[in-house]
Protein backbone atom coordinates (compact mmCIF):
# COMPACT_ATOMS: atom_id res chain seq x y z
CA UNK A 1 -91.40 -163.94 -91.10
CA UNK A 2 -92.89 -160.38 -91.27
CA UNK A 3 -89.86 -157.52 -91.64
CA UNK A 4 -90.23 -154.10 -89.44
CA UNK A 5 -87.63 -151.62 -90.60
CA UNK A 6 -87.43 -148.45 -88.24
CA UNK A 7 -85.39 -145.53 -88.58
CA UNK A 8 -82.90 -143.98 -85.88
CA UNK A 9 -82.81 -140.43 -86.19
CA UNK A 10 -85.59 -139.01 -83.78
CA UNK A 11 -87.21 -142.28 -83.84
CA UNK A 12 -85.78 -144.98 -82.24
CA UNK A 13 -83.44 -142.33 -80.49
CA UNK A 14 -84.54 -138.48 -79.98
CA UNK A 15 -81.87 -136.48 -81.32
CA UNK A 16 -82.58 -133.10 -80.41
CA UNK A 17 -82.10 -133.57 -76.41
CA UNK A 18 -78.67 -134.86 -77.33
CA UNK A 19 -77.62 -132.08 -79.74
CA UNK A 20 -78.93 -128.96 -77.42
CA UNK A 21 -77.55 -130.42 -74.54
CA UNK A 22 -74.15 -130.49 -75.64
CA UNK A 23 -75.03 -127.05 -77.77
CA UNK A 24 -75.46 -125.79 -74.46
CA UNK A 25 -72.86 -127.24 -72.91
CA UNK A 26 -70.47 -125.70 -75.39
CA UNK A 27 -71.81 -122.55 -75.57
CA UNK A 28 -70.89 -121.98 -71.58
CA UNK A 29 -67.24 -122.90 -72.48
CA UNK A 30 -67.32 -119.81 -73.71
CA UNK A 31 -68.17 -117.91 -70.92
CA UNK A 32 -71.25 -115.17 -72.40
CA UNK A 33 -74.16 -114.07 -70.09
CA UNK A 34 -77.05 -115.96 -69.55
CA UNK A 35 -79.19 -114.14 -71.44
CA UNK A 36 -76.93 -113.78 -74.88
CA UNK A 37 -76.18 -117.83 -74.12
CA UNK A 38 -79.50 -119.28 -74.39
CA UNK A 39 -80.43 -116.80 -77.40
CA UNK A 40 -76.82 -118.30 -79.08
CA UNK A 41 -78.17 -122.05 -78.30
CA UNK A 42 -81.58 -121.85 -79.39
CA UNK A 43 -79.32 -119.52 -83.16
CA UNK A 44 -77.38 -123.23 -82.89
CA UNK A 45 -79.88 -125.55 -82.97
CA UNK A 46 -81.91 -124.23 -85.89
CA UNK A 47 -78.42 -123.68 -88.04
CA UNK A 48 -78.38 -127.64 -87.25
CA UNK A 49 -82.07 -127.43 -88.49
CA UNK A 50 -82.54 -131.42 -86.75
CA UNK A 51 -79.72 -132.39 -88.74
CA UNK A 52 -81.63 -132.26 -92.07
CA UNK A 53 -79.50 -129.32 -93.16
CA UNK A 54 -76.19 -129.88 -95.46
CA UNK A 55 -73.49 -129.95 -92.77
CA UNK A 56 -71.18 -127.82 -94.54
CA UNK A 57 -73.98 -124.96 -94.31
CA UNK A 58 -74.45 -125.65 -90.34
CA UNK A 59 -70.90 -124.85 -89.76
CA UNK A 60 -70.94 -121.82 -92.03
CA UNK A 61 -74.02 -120.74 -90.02
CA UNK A 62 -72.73 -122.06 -86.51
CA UNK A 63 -69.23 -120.71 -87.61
CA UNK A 64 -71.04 -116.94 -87.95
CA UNK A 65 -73.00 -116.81 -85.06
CA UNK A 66 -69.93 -118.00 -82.20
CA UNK A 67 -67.85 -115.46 -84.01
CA UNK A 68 -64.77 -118.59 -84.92
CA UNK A 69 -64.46 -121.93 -86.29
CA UNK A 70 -66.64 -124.14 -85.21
CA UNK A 71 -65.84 -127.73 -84.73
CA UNK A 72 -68.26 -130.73 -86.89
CA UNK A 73 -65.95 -133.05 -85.66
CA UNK A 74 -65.98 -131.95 -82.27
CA UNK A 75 -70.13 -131.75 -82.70
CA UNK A 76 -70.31 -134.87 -83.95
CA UNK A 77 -68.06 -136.72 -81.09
CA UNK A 78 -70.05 -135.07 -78.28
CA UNK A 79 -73.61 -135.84 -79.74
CA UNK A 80 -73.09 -139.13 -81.91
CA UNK A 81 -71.67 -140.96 -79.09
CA UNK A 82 -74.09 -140.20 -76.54
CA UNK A 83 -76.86 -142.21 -78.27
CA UNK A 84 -79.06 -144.68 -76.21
CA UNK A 85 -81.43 -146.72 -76.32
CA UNK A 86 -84.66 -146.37 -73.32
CA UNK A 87 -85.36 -149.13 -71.47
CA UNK A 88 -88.71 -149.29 -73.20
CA UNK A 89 -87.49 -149.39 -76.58
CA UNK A 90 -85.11 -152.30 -75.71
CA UNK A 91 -87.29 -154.50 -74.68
CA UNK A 92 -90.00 -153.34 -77.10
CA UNK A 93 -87.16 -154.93 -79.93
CA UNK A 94 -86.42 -158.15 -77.87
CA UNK A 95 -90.13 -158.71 -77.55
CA UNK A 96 -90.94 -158.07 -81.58
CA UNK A 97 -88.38 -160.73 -82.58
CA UNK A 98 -89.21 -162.68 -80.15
CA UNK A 99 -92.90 -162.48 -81.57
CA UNK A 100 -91.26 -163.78 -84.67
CA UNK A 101 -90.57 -160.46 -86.75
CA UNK A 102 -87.46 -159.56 -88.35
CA UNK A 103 -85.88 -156.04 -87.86
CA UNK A 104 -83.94 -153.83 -89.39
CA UNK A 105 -82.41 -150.26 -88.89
CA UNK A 106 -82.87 -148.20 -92.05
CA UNK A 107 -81.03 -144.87 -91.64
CA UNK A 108 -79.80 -141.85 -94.45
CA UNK A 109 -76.45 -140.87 -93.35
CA UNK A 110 -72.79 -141.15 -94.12
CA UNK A 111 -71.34 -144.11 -93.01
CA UNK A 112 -69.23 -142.99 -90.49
CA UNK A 113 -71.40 -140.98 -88.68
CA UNK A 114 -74.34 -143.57 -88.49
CA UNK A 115 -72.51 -146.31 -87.42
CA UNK A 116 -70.79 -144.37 -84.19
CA UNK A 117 -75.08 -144.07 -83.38
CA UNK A 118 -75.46 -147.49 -84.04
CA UNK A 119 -72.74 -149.18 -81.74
CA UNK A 120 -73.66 -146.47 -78.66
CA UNK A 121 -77.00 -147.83 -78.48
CA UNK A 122 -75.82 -151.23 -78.90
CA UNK A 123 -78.59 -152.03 -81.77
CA UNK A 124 -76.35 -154.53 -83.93
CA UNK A 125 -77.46 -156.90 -81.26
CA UNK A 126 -81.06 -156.27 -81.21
CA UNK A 127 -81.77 -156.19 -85.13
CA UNK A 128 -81.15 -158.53 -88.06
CA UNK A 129 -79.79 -156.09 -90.02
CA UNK A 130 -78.68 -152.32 -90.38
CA UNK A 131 -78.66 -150.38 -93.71
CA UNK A 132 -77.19 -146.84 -93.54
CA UNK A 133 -77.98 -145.24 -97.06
CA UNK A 134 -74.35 -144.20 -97.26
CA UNK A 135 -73.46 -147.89 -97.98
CA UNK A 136 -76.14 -148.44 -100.44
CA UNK A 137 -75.68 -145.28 -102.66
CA UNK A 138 -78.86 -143.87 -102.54
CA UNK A 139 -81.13 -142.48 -99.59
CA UNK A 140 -84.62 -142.94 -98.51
CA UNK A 141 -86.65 -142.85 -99.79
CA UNK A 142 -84.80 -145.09 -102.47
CA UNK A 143 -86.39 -148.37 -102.77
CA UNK A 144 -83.05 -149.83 -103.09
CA UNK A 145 -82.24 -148.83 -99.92
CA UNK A 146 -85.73 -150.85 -98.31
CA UNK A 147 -85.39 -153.71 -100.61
CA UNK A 148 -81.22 -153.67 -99.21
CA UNK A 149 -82.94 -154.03 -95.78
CA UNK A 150 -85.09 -156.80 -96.31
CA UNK A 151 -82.39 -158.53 -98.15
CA UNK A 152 -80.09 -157.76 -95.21
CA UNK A 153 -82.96 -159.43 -92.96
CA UNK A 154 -83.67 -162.63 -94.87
CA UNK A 155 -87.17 -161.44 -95.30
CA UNK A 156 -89.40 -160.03 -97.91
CA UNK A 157 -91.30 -156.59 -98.43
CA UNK A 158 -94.50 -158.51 -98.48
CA UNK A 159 -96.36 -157.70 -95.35
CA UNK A 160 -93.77 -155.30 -94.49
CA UNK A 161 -93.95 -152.27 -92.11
CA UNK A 162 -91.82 -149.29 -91.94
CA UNK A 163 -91.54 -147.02 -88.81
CA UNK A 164 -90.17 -143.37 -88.87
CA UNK A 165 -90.39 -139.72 -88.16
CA UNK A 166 -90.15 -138.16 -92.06
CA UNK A 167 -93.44 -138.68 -94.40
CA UNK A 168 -91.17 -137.99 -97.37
CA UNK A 169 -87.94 -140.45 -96.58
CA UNK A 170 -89.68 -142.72 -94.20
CA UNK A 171 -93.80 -142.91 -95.24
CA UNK A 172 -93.26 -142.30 -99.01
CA UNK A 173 -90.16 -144.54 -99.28
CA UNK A 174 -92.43 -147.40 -97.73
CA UNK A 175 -95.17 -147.21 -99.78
CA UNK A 176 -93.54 -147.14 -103.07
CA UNK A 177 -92.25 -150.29 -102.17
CA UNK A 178 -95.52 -151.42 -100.90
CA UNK A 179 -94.75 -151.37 -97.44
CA UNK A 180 -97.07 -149.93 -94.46
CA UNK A 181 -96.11 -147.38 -92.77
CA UNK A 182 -96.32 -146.19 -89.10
CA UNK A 183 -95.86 -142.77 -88.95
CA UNK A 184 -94.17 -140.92 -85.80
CA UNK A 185 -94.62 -137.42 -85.60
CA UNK A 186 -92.17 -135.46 -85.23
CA UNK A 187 -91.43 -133.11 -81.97
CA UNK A 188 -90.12 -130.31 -84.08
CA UNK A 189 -93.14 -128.16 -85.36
CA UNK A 190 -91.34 -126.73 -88.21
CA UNK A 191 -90.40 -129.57 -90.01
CA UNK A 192 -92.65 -129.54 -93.37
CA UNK A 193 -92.66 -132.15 -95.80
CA UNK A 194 -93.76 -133.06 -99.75
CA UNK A 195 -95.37 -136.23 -99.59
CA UNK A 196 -99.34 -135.66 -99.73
CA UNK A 197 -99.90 -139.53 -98.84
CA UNK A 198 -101.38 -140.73 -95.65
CA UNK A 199 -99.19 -143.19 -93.55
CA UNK A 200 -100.95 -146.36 -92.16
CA UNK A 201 -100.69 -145.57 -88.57
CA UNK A 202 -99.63 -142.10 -86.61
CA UNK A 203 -98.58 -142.38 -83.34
CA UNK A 204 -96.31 -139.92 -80.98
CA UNK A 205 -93.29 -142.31 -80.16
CA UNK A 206 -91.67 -145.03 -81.01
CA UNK A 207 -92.70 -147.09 -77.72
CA UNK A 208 -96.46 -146.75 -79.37
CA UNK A 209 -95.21 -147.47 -82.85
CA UNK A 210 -93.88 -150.69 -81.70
CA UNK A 211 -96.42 -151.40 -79.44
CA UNK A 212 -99.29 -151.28 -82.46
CA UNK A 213 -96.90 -154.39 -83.95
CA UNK A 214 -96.56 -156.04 -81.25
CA UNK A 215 -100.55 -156.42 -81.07
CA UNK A 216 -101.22 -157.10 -84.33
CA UNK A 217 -98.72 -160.37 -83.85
CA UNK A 218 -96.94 -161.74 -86.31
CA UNK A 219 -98.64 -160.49 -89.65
């Protein structure tokens, strides 16, 4: 059986929406003007730069610009649990192992954090397996951490596709394990990454990432 592995993060579930909505939310707790709120959400959102930067330094920058402590822990339970999947996506999973593939969630993160993500969207019953790299010791794009997931998934690497929203965790980490990879680009404009290889595939969601599988059958 061919494997799929797809990350979570702003790929199988957008991430930003979640985080500047409750950014937002939290900054009118505290009761500023409209104009010095949104300018404080928007000073939020890229000291969480999409989650990619160390969390001790998005405090220390979030912590500076409310003008007192800020809260990870609070962050984390208003954005982590909010997860979910789209009625598109859902289906999009049922119908790929259905068509015979095997799935698996590949996601870098602690442990703790992930797998709050992972049981709001309900994905432990829609997958074979999920590997969060804080299990595995390493991150993508680790080949231990793709050659955990296929392990996980009772399948092999042979054939296999990998579908994500980072060239150098998601695109690079598939190919050095000679995976394909399907490319979703990401909403943010100022991400930038290393890797100068060319995924398989680019699409701009997950819906169409899934969908190009789904087509090509079970190969």
């Amino acid at each position: 059986m061919p494997l799929v592995m797809i990350d979570l993060d702003d790929t199988l579930v957008q991430r930003a929406p979640l985080v500047r909505s409750w950014l937002t939310s939290y900054v009118a707790e505290q009761g500023h003007d409209e104009q010095r709120a949104a300018a404080l959400v928007e000073a939020l959102v890229e000291a969480d730069g999409g989650g990619h930067r160390p969390r001790e330094e998005f405090v220390a920058r979030a912590s500076e610009h409310v003008g007192t402590a800020f809260s990870l822990d609070d962050f984390r339970d208003g954005t982590d649990g909010a997860y979910r999947l789209t009625p598109g996506v859902r289906s999009r999973l049922e119908a790929l192992r259905a068509a015979g593939w095997r799935v698996a969630v590949v996601t870098n993160g602690p442990v703790e954090t992930q797998s709050v993500k992972v049981e709001a969207t309900g994905l432990a019953d829609l997958v074979d397996a999920v590997v969060i790299s804080g299990e595995v010791g390493v991150h993508k794009p680790d080949p231990q951490v793709f050659r955990t997931a296929a392990e996980r998934a009772d399948a092999s690497l042979e054939g296999a596709w990998m579908v994500g929203d980072n060239l150098d965790a998601d695109v690079q980490g598939a190919h050095g394990v000679g995976a394909r990879a399907i490319w979703v680009r990401p909403r943010e404009d100022w991400l930038s990454f290393d890797y100068a290889g060319e995924p398989d595939v680019v699409v701009d969601d997950v819906d169409a990432a899934l969908d190009v599988l789904l087509e090509r059958g079970n190969r």
